[in-house]
Protein backbone atom coordinates (compact mmCIF):
# COMPACT_ATOMS: atom_id res chain seq x y z
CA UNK A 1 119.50 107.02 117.90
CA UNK A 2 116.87 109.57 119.50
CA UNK A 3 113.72 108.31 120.55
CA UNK A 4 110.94 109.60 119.46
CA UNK A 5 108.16 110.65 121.41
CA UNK A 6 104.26 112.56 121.44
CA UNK A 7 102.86 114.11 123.49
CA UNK A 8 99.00 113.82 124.24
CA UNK A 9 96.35 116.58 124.24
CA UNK A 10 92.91 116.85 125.68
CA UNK A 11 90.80 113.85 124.75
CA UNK A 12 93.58 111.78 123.01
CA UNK A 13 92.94 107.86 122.93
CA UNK A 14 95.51 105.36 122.17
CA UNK A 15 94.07 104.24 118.49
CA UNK A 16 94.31 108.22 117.57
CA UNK A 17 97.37 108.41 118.77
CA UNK A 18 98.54 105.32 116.36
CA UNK A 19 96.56 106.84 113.27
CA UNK A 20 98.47 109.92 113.83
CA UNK A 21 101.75 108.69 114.66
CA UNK A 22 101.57 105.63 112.38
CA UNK A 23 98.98 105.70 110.20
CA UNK A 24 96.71 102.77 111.39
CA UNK A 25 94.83 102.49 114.42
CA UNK A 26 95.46 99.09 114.49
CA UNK A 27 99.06 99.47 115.66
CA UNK A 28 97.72 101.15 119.02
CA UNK A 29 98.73 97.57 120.90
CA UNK A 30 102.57 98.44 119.73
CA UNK A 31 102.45 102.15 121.30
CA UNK A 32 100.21 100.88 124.69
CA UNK A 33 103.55 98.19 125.02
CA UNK A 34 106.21 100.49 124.39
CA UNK A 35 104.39 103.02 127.24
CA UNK A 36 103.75 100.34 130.09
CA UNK A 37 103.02 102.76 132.77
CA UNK A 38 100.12 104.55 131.07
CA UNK A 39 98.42 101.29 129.88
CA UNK A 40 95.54 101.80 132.08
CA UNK A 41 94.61 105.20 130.19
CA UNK A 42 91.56 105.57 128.44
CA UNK A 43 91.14 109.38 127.53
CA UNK A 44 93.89 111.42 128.33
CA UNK A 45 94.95 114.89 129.22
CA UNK A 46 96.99 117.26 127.69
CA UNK A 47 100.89 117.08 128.09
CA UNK A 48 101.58 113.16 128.38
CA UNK A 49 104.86 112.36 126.63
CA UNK A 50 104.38 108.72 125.03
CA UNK A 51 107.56 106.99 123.33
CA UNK A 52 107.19 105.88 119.72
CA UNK A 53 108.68 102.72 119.36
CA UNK A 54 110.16 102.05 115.89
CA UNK A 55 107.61 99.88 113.86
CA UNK A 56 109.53 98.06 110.79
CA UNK A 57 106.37 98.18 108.37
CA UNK A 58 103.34 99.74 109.89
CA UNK A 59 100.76 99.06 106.79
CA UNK A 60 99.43 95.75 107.20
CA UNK A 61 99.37 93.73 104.04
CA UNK A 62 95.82 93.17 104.07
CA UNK A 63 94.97 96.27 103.86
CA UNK A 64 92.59 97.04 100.44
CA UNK A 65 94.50 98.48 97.65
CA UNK A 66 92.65 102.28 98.33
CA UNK A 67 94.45 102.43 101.61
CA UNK A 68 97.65 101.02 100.96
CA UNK A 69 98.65 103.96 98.85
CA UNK A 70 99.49 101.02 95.74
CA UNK A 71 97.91 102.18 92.44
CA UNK A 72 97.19 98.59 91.62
């Protein structure tokens, strides 16, 4: 199985980083535990290769219908 990864550029943070990887900002504490040694980032630079851990199910269920994609 290949890991996947992302790499930063100029200004990322890490709840961008988990909207664009995963869809919800909320799953940034995930990504900051699966990249221990750049926990201590705020901003970054451009060219720092995070790994993307594998999340199971990453919409929350209590999300409100308009954002979990249901047409309920």
């Amino acid at each position: 199985m290949q890991t996947r990864t992302y790499t930063t550029i100029q200004g990322d943070m890490w709840d961008t980083i988990a909207y664009r990887v995963f869809g919800n900002e909320y799953l940034m504490t995930e990504l900051i535990d699966a990249n221990p040694s750049h926990r201590n980032i705020v901003l970054f630079p451009a060219g720092v290769v995070l790994a993307i851990p594998e999340i199971a199910d990453p919409a929350p269920d209590n999300l409100p219908p308009w954002k979990r994609g249901d047409s309920s």
